[in-house]
PDB file of N, CA and C in Angstrom:
ATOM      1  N   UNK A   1     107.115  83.253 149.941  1.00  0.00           N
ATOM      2  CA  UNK A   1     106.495  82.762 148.728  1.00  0.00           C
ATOM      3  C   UNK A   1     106.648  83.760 147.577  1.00  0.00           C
ATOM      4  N   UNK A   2     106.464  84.868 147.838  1.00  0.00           N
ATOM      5  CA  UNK A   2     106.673  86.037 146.919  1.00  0.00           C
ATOM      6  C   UNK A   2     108.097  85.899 146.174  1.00  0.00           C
ATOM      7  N   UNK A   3     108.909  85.368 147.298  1.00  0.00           N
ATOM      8  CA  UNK A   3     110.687  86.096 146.500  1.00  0.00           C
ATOM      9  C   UNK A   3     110.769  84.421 145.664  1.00  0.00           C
ATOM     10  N   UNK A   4     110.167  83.232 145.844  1.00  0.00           N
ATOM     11  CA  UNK A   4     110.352  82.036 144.917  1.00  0.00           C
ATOM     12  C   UNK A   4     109.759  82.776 143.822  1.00  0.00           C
ATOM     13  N   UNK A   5     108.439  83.295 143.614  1.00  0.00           N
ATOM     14  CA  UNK A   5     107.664  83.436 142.318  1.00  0.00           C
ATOM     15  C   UNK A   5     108.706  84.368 141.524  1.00  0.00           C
ATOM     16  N   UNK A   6     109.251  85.835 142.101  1.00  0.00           N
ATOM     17  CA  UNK A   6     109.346  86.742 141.488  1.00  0.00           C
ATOM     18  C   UNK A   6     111.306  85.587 141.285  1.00  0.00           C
ATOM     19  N   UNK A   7     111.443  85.225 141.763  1.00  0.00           N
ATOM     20  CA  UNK A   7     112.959  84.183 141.303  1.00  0.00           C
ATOM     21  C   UNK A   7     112.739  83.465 139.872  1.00  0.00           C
ATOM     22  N   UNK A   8     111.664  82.800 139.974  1.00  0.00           N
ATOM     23  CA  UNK A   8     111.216  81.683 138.756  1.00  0.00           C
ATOM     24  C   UNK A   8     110.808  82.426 137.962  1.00  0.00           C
ATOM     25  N   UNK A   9     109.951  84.456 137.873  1.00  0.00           N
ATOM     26  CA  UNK A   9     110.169  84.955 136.993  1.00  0.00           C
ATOM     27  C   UNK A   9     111.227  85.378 136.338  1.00  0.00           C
ATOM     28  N   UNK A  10     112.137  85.450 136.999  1.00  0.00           N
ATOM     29  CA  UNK A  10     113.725  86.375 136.488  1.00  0.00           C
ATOM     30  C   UNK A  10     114.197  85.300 136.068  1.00  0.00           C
ATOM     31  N   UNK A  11     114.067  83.910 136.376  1.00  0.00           N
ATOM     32  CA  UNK A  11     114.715  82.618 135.875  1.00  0.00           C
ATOM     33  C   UNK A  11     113.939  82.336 134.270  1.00  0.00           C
ATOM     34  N   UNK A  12     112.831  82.219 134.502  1.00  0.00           N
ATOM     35  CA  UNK A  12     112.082  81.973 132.891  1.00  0.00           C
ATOM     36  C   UNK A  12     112.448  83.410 131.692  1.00  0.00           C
ATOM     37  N   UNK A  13     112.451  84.244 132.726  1.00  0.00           N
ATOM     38  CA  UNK A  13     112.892  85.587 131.362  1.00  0.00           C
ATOM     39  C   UNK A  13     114.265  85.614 130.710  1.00  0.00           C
ATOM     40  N   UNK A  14     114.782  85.207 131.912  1.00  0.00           N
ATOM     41  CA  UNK A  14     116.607  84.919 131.421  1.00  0.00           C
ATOM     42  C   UNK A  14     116.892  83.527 130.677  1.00  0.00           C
ATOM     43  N   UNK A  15     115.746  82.833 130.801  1.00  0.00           N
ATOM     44  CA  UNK A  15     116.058  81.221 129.501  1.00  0.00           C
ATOM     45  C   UNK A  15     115.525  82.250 128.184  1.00  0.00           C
ATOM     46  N   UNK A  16     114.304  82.353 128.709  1.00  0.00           N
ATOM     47  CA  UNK A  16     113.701  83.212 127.796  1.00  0.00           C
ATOM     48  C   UNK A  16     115.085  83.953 126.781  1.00  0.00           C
ATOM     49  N   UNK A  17     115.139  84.843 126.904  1.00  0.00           N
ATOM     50  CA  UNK A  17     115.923  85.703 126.137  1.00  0.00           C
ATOM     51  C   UNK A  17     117.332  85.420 125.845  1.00  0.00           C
ATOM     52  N   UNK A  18     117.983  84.600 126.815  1.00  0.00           N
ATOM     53  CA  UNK A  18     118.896  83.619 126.395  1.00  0.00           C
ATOM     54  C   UNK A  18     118.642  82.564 124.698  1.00  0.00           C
ATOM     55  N   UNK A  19     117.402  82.219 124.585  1.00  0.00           N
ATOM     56  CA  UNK A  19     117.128  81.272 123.478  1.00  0.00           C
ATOM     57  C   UNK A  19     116.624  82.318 122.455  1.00  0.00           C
ATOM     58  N   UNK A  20     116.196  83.070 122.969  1.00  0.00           N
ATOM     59  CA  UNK A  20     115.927  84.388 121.861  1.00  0.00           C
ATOM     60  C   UNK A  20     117.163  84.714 121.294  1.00  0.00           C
ATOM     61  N   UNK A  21     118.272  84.979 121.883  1.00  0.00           N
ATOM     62  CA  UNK A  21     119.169  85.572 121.758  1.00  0.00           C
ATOM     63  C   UNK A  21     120.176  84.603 120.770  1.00  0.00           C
ATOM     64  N   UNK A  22     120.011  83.468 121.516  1.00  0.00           N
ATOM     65  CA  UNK A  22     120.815  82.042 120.615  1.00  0.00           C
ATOM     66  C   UNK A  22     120.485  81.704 119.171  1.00  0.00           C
ATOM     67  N   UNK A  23     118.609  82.126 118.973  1.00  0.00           N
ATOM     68  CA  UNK A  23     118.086  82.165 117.588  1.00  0.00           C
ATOM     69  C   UNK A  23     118.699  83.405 116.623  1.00  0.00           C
ATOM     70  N   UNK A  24     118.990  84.628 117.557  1.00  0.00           N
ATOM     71  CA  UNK A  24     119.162  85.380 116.286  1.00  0.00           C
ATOM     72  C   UNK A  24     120.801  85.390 115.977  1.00  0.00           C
ATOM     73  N   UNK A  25     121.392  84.938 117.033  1.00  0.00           N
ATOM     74  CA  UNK A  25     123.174  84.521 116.462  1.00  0.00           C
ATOM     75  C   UNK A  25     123.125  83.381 115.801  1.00  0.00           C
ATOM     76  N   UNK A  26     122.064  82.395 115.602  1.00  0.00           N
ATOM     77  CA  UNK A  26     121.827  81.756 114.349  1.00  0.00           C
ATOM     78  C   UNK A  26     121.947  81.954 113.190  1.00  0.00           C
ATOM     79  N   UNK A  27     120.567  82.926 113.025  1.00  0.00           N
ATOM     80  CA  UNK A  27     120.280  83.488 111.820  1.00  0.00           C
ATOM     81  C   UNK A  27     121.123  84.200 111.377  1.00  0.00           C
ATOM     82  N   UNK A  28     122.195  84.694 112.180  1.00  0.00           N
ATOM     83  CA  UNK A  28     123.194  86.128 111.578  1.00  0.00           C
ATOM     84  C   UNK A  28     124.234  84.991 111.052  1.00  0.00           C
ATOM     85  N   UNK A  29     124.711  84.229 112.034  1.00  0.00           N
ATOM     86  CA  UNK A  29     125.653  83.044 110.836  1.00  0.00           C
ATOM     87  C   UNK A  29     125.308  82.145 109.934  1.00  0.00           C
ATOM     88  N   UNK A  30     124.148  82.120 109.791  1.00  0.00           N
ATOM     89  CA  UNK A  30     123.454  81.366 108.711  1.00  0.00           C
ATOM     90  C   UNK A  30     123.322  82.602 107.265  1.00  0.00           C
ATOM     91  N   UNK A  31     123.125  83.381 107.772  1.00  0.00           N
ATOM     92  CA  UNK A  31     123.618  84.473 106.807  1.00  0.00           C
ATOM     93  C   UNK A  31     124.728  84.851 106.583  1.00  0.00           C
ATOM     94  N   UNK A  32     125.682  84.740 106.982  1.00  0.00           N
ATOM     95  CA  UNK A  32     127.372  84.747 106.567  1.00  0.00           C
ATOM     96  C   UNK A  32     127.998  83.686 106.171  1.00  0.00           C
ATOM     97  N   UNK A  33     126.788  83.053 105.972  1.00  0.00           N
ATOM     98  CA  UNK A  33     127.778  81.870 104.981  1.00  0.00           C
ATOM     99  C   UNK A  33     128.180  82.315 103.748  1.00  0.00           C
ATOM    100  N   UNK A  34     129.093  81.503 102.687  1.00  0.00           N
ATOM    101  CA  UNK A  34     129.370  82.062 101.697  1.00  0.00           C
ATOM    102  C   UNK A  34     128.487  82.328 100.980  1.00  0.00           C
ATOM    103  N   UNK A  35     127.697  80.481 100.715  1.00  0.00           N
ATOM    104  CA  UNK A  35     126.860  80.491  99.388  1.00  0.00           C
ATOM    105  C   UNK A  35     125.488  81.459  99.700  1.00  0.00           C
ATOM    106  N   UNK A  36     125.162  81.935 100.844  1.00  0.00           N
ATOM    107  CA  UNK A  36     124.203  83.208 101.639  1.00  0.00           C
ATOM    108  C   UNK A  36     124.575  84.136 100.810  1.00  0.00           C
ATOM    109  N   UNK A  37     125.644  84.551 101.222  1.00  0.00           N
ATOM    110  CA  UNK A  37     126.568  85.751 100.970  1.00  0.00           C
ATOM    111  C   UNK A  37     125.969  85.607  99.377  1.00  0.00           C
ATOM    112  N   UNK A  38     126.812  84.873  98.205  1.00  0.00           N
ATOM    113  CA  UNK A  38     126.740  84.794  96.840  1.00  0.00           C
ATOM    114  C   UNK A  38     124.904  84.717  96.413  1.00  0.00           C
ATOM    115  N   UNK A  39     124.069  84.496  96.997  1.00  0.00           N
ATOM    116  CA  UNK A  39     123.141  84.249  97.026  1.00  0.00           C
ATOM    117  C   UNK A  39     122.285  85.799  96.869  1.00  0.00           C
ATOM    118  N   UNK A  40     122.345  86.192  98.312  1.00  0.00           N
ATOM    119  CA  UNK A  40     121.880  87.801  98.179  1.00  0.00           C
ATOM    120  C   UNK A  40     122.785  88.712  97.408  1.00  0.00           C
ATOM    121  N   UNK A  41     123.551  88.666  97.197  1.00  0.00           N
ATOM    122  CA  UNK A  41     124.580  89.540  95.780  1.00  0.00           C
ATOM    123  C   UNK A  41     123.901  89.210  94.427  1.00  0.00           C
ATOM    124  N   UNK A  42     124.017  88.142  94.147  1.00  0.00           N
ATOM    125  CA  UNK A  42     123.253  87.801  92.712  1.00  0.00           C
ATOM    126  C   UNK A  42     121.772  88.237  92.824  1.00  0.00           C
ATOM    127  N   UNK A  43     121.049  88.053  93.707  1.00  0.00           N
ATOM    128  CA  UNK A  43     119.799  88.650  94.127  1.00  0.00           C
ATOM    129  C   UNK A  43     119.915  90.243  93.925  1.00  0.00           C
ATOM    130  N   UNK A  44     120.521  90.901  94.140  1.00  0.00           N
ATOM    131  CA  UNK A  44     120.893  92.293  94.521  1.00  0.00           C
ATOM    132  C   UNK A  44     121.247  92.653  93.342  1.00  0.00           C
ATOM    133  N   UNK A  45     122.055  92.001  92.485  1.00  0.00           N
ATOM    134  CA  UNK A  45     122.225  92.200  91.048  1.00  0.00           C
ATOM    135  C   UNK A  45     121.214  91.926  89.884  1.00  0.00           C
ATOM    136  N   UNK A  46     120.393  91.518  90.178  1.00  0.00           N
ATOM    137  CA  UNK A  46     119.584  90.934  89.059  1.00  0.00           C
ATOM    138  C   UNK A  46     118.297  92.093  89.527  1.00  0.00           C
ATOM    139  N   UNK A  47     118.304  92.558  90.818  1.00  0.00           N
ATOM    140  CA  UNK A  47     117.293  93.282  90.672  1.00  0.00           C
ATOM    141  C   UNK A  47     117.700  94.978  90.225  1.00  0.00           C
ATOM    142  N   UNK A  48     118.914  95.118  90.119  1.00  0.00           N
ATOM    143  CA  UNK A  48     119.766  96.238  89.714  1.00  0.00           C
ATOM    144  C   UNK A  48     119.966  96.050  88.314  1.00  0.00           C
ATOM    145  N   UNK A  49     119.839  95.376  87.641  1.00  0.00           N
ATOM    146  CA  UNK A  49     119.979  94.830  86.289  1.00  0.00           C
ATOM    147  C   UNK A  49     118.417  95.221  85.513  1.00  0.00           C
ATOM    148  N   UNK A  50     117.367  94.725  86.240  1.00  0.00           N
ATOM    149  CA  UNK A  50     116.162  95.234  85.898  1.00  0.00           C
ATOM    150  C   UNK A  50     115.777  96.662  86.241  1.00  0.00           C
ATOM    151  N   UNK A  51     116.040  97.543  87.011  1.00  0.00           N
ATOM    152  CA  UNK A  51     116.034  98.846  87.336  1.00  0.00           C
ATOM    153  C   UNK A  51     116.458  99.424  86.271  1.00  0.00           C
ATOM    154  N   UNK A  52     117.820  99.146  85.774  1.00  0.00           N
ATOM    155  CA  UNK A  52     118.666  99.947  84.819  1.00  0.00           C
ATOM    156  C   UNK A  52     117.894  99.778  83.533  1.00  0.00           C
ATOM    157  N   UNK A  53     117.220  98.205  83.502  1.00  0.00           N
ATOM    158  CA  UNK A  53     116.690  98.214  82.025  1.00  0.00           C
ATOM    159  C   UNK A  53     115.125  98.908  82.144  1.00  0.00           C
ATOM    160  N   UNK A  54     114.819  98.642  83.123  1.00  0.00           N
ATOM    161  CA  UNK A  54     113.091  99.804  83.165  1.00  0.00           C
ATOM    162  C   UNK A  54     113.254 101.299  82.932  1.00  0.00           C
ATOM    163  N   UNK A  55     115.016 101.544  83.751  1.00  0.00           N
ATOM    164  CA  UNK A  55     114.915 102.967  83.309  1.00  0.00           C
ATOM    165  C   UNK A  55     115.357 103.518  81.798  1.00  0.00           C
ATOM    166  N   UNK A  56     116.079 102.278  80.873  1.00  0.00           N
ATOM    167  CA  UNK A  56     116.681 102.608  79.814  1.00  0.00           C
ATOM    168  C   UNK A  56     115.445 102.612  78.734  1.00  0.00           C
ATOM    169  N   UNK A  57     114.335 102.250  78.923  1.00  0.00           N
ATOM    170  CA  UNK A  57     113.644 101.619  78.487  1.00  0.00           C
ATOM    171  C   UNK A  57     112.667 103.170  78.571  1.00  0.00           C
ATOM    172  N   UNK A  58     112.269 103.201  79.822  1.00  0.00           N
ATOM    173  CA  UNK A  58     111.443 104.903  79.911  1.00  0.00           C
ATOM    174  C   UNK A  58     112.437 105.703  79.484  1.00  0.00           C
ATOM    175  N   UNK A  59     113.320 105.871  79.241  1.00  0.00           N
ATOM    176  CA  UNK A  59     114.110 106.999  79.247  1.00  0.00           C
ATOM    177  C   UNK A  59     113.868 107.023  77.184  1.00  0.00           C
ATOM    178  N   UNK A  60     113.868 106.160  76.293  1.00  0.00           N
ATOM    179  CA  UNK A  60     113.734 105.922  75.160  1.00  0.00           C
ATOM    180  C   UNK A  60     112.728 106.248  74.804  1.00  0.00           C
ATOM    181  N   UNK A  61     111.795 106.025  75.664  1.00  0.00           N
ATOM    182  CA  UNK A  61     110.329 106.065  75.388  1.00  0.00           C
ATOM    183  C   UNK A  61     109.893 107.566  75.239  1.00  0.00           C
ATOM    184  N   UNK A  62     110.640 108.455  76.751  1.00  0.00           N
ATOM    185  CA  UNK A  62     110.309 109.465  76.473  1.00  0.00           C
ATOM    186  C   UNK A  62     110.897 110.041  75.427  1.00  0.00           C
ATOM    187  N   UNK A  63     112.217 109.837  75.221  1.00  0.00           N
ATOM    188  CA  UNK A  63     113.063 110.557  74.083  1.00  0.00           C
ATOM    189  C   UNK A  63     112.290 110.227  72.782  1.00  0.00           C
ATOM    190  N   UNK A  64     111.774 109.310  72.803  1.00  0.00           N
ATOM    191  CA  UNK A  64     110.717 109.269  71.708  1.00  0.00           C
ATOM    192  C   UNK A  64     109.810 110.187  71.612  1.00  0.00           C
ATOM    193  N   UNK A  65     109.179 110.415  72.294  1.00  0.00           N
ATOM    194  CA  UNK A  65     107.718 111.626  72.689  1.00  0.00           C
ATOM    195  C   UNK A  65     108.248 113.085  72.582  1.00  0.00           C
ATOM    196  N   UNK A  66     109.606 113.381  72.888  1.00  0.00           N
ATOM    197  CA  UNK A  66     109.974 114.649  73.162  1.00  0.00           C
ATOM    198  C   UNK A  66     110.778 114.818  71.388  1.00  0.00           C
ATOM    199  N   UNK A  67     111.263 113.882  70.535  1.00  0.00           N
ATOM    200  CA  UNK A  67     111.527 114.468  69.029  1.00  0.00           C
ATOM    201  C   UNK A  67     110.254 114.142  68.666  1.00  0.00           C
ATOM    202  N   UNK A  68     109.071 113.623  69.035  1.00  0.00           N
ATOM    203  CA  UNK A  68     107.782 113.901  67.823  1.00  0.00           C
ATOM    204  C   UNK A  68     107.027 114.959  68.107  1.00  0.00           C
ATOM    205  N   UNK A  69     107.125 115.700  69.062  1.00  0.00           N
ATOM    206  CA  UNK A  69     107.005 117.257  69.686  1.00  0.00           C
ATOM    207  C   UNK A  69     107.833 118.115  69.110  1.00  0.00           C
ATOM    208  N   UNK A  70     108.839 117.563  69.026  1.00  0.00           N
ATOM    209  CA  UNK A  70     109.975 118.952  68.038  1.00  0.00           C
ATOM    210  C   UNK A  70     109.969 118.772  66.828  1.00  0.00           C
ATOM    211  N   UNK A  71     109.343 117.522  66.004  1.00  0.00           N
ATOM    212  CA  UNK A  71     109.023 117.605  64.935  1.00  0.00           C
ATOM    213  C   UNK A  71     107.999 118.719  64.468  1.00  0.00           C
ATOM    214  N   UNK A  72     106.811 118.691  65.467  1.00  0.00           N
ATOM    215  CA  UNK A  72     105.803 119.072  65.472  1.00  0.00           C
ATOM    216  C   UNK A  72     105.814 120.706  65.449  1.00  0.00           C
ATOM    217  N   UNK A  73     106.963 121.245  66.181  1.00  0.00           N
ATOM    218  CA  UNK A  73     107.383 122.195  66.131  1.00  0.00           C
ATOM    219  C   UNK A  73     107.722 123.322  64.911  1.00  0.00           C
TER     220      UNK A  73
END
């Protein structure tokens, strides 16, 4: 009785992780699609687009603060 149970465990862990395994080779080709692909790039760009302008933006700001200090000078 023991070697059926501990069988039907090694049998349910191996569907088990078999369908685990089938979900995430899903998800990895569902992510290599093209329009995926073009999708997270434009994503990736637009948030690189706002970085550059937050930093162009502080960077002015300070250059502002640092000639009304050397005015001051």
């Amino acid at each position: 009785m023991a070697r059926i149970r501990w069988m039907v465990v090694g049998a349910t862990a191996a569907v088990w992780v078999t369908l685990k395994a089938q979900g995430e080779f899903k998800k990895r080709i569902e992510r290599s699609k093209p329009d995926q692909l073009f999708t997270r790039v434009q994503q990736r760009a637009q948030r690189f687009k706002a970085s550059v302008k937050n930093a162009t933006v502080e960077g002015i700001a300070s250059a502002k603060v640092e000639l009304v200090r050397l005015k001051e000078d």
